[in-house]
Protein backbone atom coordinates (compact mmCIF):
# COMPACT_ATOMS: atom_id res chain seq x y z
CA UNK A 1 26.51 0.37 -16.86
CA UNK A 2 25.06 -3.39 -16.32
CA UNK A 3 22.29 -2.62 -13.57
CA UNK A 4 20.78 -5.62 -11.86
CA UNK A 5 16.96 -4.08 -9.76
CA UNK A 6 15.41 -6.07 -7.25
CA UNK A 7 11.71 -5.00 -6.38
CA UNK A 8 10.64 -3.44 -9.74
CA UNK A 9 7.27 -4.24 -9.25
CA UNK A 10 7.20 -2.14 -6.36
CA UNK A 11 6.69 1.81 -5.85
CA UNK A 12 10.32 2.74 -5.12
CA UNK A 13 11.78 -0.39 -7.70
CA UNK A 14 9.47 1.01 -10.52
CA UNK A 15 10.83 4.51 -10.06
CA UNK A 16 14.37 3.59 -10.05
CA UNK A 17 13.95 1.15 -12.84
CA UNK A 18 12.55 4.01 -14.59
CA UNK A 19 15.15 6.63 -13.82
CA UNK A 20 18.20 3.75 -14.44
CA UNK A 21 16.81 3.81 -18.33
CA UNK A 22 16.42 7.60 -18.66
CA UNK A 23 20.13 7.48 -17.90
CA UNK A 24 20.91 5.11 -20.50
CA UNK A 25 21.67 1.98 -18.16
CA UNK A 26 21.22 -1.48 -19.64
CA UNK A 27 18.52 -3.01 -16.71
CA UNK A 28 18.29 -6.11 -16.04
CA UNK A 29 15.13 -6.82 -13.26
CA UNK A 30 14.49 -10.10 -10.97
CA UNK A 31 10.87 -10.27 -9.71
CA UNK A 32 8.33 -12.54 -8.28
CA UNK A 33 5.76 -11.57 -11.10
CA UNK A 34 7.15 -11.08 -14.80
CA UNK A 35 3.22 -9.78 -14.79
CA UNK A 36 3.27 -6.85 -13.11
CA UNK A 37 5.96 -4.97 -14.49
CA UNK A 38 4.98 -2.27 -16.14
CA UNK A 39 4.62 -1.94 -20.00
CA UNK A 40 6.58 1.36 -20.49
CA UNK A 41 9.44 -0.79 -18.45
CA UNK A 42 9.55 -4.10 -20.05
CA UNK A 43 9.18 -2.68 -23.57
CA UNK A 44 12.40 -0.02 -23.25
CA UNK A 45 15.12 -1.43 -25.29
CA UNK A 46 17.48 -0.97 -22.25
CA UNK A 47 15.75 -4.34 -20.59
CA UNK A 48 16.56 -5.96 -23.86
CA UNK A 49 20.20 -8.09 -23.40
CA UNK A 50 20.69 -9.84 -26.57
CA UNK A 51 19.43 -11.91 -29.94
CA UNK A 52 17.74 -15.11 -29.29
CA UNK A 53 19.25 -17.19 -32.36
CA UNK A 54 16.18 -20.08 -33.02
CA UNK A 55 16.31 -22.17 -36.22
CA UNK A 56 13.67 -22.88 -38.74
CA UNK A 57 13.04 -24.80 -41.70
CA UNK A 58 10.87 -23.67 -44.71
CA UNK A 59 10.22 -25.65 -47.39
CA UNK A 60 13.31 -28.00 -46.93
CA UNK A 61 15.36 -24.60 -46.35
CA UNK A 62 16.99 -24.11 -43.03
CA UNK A 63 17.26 -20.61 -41.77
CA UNK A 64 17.69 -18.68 -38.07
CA UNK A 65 15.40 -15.82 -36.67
CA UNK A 66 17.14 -13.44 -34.39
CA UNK A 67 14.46 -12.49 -31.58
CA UNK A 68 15.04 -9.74 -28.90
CA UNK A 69 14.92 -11.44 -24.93
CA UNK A 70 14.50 -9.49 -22.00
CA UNK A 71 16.24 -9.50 -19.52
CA UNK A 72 13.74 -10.16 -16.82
CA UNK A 73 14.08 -12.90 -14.27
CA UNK A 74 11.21 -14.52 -12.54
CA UNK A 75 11.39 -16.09 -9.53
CA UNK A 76 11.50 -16.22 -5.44
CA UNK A 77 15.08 -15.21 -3.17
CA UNK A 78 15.01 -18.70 -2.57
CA UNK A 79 15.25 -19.22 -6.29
CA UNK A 80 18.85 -19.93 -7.00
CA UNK A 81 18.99 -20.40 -10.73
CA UNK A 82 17.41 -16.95 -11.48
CA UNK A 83 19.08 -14.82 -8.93
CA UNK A 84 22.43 -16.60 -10.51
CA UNK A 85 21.34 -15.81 -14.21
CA UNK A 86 20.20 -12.36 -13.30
CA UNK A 87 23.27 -11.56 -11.16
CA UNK A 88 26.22 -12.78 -13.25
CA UNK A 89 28.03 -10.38 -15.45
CA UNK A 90 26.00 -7.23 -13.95
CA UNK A 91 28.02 -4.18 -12.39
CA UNK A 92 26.06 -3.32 -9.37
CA UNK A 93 22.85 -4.24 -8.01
CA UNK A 94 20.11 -1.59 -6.68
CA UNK A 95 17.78 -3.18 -4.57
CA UNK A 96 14.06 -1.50 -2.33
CA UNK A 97 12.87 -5.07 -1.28
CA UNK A 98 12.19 -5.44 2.17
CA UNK A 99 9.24 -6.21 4.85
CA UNK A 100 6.07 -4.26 3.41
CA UNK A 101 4.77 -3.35 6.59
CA UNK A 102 5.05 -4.10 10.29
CA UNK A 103 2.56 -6.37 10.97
CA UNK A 104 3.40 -8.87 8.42
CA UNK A 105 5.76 -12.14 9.40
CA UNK A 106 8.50 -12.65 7.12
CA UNK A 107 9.93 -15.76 8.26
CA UNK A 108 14.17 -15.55 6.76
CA UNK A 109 13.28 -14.46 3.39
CA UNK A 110 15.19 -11.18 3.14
CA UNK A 111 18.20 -12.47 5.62
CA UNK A 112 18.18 -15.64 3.71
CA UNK A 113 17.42 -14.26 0.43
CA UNK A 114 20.33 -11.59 0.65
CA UNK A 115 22.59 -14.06 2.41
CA UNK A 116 21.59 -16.12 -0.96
CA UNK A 117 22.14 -12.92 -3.51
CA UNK A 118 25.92 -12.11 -1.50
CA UNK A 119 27.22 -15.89 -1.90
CA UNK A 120 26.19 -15.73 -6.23
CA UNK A 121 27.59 -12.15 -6.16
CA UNK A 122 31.02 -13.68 -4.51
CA UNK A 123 31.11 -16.41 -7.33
CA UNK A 124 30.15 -14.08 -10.48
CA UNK A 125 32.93 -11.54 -9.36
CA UNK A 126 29.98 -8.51 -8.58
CA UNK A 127 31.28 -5.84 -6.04
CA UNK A 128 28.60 -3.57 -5.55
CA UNK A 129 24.82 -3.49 -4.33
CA UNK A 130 23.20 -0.88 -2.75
CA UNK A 131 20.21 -2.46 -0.14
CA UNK A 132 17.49 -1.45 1.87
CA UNK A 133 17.50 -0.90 5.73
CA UNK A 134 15.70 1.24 8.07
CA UNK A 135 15.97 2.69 10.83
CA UNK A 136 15.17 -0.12 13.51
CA UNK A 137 18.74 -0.55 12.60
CA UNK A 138 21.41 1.50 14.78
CA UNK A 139 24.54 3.12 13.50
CA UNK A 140 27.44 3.56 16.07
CA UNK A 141 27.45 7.13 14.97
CA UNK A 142 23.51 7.87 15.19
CA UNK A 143 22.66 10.47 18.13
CA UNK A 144 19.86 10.43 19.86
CA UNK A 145 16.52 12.22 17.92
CA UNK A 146 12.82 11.96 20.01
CA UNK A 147 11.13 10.85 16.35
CA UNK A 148 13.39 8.07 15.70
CA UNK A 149 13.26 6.58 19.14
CA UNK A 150 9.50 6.79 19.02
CA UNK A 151 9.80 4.84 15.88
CA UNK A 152 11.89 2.19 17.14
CA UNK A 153 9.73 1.42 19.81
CA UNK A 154 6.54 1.96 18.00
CA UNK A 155 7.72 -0.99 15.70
CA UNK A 156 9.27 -2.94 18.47
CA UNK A 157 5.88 -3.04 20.18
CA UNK A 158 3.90 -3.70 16.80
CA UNK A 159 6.05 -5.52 14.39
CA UNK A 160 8.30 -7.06 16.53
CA UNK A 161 8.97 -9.98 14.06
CA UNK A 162 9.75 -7.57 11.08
CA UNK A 163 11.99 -5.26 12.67
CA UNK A 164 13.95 -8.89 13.53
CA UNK A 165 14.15 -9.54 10.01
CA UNK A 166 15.40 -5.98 9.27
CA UNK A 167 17.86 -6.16 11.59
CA UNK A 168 19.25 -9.47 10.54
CA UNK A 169 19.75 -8.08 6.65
CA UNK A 170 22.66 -5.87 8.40
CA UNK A 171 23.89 -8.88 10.13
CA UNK A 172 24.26 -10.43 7.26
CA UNK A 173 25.56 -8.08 5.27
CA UNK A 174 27.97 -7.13 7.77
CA UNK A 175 29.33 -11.30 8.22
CA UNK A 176 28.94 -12.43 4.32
CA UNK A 177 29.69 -8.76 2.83
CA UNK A 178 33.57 -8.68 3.32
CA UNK A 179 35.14 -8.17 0.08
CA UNK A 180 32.07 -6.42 -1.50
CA UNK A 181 31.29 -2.27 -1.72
CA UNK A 182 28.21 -2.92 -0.07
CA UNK A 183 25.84 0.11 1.34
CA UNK A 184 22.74 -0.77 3.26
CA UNK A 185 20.48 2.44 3.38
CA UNK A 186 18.61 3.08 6.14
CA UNK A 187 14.67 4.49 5.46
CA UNK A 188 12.23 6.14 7.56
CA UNK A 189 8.46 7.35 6.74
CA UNK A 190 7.94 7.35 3.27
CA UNK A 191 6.04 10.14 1.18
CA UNK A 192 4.83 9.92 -2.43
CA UNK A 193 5.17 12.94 -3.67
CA UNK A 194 4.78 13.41 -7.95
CA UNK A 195 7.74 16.28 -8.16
CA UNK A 196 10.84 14.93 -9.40
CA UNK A 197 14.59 16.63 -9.48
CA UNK A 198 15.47 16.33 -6.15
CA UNK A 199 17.66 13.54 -4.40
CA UNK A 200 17.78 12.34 -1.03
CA UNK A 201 20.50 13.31 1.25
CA UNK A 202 22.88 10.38 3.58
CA UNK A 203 24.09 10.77 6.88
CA UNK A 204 23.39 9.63 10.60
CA UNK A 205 20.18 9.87 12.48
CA UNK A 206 20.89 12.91 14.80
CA UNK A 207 23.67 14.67 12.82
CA UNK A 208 21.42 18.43 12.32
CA UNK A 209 20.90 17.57 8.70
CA UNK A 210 18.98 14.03 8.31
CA UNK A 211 15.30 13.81 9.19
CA UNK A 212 13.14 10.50 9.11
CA UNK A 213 11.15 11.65 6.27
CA UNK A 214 11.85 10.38 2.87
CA UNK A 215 9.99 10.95 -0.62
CA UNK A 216 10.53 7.81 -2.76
CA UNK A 217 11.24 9.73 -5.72
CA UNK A 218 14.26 11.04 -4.00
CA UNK A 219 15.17 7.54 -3.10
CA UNK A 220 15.18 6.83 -6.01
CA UNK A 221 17.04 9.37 -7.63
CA UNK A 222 19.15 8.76 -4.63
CA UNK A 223 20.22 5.19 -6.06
CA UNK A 224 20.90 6.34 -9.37
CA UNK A 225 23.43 8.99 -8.25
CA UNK A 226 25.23 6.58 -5.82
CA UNK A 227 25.57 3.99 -8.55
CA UNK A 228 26.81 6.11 -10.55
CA UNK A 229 29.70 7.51 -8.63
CA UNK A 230 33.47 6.88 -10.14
CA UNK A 231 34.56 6.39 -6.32
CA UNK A 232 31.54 4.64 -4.37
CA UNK A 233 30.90 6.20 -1.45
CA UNK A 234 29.14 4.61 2.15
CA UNK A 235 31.14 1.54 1.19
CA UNK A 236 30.38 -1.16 3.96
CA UNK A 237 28.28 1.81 5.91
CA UNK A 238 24.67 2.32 7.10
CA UNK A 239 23.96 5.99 6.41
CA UNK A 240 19.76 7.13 6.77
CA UNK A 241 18.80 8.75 3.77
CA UNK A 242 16.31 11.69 3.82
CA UNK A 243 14.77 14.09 1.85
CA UNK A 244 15.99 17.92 1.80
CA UNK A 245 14.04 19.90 4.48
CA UNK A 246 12.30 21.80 1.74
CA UNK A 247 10.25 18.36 0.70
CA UNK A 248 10.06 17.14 4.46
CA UNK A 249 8.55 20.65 4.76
């Protein structure tokens, strides 16, 4: 499978970059900073998408050298040339990219980036990208849980300008996604834990099995499995994903 990941640099991207070449994807990555990718990443043959045919002469002899390029696309969510490059021909797009934190102001980079990334996705004929929410963002089938209120408002009171940008990714998903198999993940407090082998369970904030708590290996792990799927499931949905109580625990 053609895998397009946004936000490889990152803690969540690197993991699922990682993961998506274990399982033998070909990954293709668009990031702000060819730089800081990591080496055991941007060396794996699976970022590699073709033979770079460049001529040379040698005494009066013409002759070609096939070179390996990677496929890894530089550039902003403004950038429209490299999100169209890096989009076209791909299966499904995994993207973690998202405000960093509360405090920060984002401006309409993520609603205008992903309203950007849905339009090229239309024109190249790509169906399905799984995106990052949290859960500032309300489900109509979310129940009422203390935690997750208290995180609403805590963010609503601190990071008032974030949680607007957050909220407008599901706006736009939900205006310029018809016609796609769109999920947009919802994510809560985030854990680092080093075990691997698990994978985060979806459902609705409230339902007896989610919690708020979420390792990002799980996350990640979560990603692969979903992209993965014969059937995709959460199509056009906002499910929270969680970790099992044994890792909240």
């Amino acid at each position: 499978m053609k895998l397009l990941i946004f936000g490889a640099t990152g803690a969540v991207g690197k993991l699922t970059a990682r993961k998506a070449i274990e399982h033998g994807h070909e990954v293709t990555l668009h990031v702000r900073d060819k730089s800081r990718v990591p080496e055991d990443i941007s060396s794996s043959d699976k970022v590699t998408v073709g033979l770079l045919l460049l001529p040379f002469s040698r005494q009066n002899m013409l002759g070609y050298l096939l070179i390996p390029f990677k496929a890894i696309f530089e550039g902003s969510l403004s950038d429209e040339p490299s999100l169209s490059a890096a989009i076209k021909g791909q299966d499904a797009i995994l993207s973690s990219i998202g405000p960093k934190n509360i405090f920060g102001d984002y401006g309409r980079q993520f609603t205008d980036g992903y309203r950007l990334i849905i339009k090229l996705m239309h024109e190249h004929g790509v169906r399905r990208i799984i995106a990052m929410s949290t859960i500032s963002a309300y489900d109509e089938r979310d129940r009422f849980t203390f935690m997750r209120s208290a995180a609403y408002w805590t963010v609503h009171l601190l990071g008032r300008r974030a949680q607007k940008e957050i909220l407008g990714i599901g706006d736009v998903f939900k205006k310029d996604g018809e016609g796609l198999d769109w999920t947009l993940y919802r994510v809560g407090v985030l854990g680092d834990s080093k075990e691997d082998g698990r994978v985060a369970q979806a459902g609705w904030v409230g339902d007896g099995k989610s919690t708020i708590y979420l390792e990002r290996r799980d996350w990640a792990n979560w990603m692969i499995q979903e992209v993965e799927r014969e059937e995709p499931m959460w199509v056009r949905e906002m499910p929270v994903i969680s970790s099992p109580y044994s890792a909240a625990l």
